[in-house]
Each structure stands twice: as C-alpha cells, then as structure tokens.
N, C-alpha and C. Protein backbone atom coordinates (compact mmCIF):
# COMPACT_ATOMS: atom_id res chain seq x y z
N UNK A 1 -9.92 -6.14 -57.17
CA UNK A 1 -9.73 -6.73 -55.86
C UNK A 1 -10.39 -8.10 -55.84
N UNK A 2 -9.34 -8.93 -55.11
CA UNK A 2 -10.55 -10.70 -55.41
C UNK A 2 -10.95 -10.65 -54.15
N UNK A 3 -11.73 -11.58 -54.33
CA UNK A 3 -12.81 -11.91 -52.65
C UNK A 3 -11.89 -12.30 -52.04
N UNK A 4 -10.50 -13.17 -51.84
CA UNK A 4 -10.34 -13.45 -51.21
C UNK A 4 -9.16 -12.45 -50.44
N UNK A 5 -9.43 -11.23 -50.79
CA UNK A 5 -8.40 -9.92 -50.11
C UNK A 5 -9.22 -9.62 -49.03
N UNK A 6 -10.55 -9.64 -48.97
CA UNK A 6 -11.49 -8.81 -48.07
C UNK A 6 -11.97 -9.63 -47.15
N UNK A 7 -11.46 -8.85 -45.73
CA UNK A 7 -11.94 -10.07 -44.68
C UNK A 7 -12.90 -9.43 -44.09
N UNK A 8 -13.82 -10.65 -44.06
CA UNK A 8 -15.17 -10.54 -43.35
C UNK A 8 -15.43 -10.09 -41.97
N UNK A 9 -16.27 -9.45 -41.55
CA UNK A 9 -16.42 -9.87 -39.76
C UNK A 9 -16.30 -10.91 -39.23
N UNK A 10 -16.27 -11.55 -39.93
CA UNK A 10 -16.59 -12.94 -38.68
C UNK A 10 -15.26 -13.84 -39.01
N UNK A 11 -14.41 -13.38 -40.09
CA UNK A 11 -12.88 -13.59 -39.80
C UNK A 11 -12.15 -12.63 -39.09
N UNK A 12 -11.55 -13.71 -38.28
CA UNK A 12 -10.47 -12.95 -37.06
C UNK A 12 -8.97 -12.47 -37.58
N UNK A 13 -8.82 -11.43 -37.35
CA UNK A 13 -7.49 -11.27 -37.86
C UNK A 13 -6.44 -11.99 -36.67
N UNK A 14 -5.03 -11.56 -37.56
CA UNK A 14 -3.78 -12.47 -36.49
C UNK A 14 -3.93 -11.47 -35.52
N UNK A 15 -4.23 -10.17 -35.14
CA UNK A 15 -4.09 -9.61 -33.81
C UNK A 15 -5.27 -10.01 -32.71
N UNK A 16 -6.44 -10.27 -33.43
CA UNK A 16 -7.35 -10.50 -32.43
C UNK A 16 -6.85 -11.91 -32.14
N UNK A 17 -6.11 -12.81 -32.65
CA UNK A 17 -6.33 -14.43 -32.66
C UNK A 17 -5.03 -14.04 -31.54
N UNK A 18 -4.32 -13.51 -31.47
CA UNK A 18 -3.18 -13.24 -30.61
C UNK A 18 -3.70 -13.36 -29.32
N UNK A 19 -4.41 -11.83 -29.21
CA UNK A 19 -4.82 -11.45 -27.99
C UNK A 19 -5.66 -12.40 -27.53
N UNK A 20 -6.52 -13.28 -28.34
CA UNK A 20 -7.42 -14.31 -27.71
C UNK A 20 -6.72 -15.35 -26.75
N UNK A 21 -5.66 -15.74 -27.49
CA UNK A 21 -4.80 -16.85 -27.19
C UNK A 21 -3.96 -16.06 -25.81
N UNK A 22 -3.31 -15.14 -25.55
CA UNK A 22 -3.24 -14.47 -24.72
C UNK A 22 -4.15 -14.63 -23.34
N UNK A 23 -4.72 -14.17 -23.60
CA UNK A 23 -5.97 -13.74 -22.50
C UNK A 23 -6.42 -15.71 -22.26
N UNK A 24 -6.38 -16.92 -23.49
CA UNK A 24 -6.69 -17.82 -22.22
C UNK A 24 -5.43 -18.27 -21.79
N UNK A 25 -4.02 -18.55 -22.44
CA UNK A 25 -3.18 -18.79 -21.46
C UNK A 25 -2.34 -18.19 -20.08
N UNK A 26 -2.76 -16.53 -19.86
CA UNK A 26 -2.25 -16.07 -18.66
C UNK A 26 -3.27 -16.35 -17.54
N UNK A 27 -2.59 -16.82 -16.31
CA UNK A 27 -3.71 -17.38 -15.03
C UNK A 27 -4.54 -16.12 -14.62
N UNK A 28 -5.74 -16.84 -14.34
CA UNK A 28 -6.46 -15.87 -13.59
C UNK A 28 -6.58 -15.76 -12.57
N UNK A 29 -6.74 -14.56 -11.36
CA UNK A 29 -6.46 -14.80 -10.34
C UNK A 29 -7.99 -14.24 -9.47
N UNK A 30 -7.98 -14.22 -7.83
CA UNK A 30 -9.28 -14.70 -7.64
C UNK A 30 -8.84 -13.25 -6.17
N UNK A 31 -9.58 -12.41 -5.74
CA UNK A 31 -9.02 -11.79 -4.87
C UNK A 31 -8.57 -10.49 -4.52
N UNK A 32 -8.10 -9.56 -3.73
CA UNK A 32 -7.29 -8.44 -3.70
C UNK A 32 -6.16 -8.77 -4.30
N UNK A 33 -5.32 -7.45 -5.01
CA UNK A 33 -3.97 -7.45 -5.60
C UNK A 33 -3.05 -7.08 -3.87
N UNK A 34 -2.14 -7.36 -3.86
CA UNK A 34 -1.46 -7.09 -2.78
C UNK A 34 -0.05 -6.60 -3.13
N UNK A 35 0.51 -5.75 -2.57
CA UNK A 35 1.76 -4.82 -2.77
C UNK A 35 2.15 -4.86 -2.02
N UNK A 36 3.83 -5.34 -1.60
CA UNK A 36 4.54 -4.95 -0.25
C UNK A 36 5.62 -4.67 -1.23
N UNK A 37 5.95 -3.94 -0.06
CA UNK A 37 7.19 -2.29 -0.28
C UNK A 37 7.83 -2.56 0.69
N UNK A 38 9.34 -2.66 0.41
CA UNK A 38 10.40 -2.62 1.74
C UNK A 38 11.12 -1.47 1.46
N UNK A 39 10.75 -0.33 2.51
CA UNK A 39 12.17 0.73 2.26
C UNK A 39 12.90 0.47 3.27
N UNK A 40 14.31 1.46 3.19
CA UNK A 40 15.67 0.83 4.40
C UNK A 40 15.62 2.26 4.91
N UNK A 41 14.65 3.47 3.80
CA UNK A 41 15.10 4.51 4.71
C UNK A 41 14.53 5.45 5.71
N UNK A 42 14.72 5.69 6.76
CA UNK A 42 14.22 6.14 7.86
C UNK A 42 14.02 7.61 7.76
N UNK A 43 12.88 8.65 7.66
CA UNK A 43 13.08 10.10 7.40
C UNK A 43 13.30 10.39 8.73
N UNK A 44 14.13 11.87 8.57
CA UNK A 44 14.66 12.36 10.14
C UNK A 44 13.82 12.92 10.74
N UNK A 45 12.08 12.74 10.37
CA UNK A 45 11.17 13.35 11.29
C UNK A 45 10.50 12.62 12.12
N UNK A 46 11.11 11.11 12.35
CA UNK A 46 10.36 9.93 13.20
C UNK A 46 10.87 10.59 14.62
N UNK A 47 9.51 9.80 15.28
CA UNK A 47 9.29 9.94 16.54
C UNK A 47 8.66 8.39 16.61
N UNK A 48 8.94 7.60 18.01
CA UNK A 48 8.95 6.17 18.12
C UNK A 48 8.06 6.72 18.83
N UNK A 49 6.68 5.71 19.14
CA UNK A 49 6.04 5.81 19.90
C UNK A 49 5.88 6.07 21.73
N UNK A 50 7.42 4.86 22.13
CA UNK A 50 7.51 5.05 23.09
C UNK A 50 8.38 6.33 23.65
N UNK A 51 8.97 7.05 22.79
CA UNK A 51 9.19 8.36 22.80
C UNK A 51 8.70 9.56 22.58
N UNK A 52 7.39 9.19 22.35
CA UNK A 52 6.29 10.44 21.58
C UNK A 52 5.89 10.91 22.71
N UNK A 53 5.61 10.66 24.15
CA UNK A 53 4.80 11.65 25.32
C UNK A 53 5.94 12.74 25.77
N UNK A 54 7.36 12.03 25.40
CA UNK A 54 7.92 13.04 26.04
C UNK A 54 8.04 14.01 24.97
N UNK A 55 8.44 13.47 23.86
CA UNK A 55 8.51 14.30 22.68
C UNK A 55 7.55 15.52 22.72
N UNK A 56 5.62 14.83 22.85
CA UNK A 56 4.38 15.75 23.09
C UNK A 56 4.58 17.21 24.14
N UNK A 57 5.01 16.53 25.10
CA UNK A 57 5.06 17.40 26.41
C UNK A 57 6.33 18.25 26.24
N UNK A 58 7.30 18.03 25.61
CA UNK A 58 8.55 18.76 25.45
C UNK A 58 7.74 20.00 24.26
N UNK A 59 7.64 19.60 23.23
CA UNK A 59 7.26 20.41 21.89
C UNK A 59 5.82 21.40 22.93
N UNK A 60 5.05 21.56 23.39
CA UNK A 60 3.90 22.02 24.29
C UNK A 60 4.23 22.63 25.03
N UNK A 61 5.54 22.73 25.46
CA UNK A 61 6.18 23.32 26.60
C UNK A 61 5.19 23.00 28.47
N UNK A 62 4.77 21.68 28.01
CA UNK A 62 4.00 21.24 29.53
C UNK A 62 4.63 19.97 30.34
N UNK A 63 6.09 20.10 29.88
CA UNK A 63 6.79 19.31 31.21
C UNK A 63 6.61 19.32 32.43
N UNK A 64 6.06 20.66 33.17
CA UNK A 64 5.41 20.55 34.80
C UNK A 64 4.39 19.68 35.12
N UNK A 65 3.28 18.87 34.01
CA UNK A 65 2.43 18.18 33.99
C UNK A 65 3.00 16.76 33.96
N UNK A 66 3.56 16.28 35.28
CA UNK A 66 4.02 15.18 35.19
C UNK A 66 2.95 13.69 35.30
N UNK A 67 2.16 14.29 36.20
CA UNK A 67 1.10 13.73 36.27
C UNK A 67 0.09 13.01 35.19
N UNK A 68 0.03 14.13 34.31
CA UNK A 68 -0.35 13.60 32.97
C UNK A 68 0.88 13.45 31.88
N UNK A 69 1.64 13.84 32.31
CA UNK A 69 2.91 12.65 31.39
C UNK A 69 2.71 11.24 31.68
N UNK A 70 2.58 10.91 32.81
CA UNK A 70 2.91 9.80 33.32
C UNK A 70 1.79 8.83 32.59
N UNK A 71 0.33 9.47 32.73
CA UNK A 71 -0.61 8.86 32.33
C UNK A 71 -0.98 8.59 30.81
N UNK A 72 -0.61 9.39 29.82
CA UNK A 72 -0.32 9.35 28.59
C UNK A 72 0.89 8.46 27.95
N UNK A 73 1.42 8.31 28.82
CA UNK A 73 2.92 7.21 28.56
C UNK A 73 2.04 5.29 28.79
N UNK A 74 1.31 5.48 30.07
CA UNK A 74 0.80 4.68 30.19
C UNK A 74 -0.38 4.10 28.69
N UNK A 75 -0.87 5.38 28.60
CA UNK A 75 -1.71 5.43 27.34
C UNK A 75 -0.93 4.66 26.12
N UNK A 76 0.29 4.66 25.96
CA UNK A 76 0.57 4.96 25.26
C UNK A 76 1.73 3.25 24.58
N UNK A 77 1.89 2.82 26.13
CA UNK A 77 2.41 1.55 26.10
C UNK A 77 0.84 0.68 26.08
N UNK A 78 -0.10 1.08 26.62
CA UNK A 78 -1.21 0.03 26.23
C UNK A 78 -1.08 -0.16 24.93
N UNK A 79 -1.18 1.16 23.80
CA UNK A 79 -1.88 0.59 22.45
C UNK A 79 -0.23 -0.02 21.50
N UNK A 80 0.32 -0.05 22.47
CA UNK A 80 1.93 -0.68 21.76
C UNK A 80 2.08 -2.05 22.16
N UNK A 81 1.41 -2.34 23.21
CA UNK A 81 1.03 -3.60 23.50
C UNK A 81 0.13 -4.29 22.56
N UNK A 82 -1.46 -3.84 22.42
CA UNK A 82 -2.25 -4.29 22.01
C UNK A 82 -2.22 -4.62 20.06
C-alpha cells in the first residue's frame, strides 16, 4: 500500500467537502418555520358559530329556555365580533 492511498484525518474526503459546500451555500434563515394549508373541504359535522346556540339548545332538548337562548346568541355574536 503507498502513502499516498491512506487518507489522513485531517484530509477531507469528497463527501465531507460536499456537504461543507452545501451547508455554506443554502440561506439561513432567522425565526419560526411557518406552514399554511388551504383545504376546499368542508366535513359534514360543521356547525357555524352563528348557528351553534340554536344548534346547543336544539341537541339539549332546552328550546323552552328562550331567555337564555337569547342571551347565549348574544354571547355568542360578541366573540364573532371581537
């Protein structure tokens, strides 16, 4: 075997010289990663908010509680506002 078959530590092979060169030309970035997702499809178990008190009071069987329907609806357009 000649010396010059056997590589030293402190010679880099072509994979490390790759990955070096790699790693400084891709940008670095500074921050949270961020993901947005658009789906188109709607599952058939939605309930819209502004339909959810009656939805609540229907599924409860407490439709005679109009009183507090009324006030939970109110509840309910505040935080759809806000």
């Amino acid at each position: 075997m000649a010396p010059s078959d056997i590589t030293s530590p402190t010679t880099p092979t072509v994979n490390q010289e790759t990955r070096t060169a790699t790693r400084r030309s891709s940008p670095s970035t500074q921050g949270f990663a961020t993901v947005l997702a658009i789906g188109t499809a709607t599952p058939a178990n939605v309930v819209y908010q502004d339909d959810y008190p009656d939805f609540y009071f229907k599924l409860t069987n407490c439709d005679h509680k109009t009183d507090l329907k009324n006030k939970f609806k109110r509840i309910c357009k505040l935080i759809i506002c806000s």
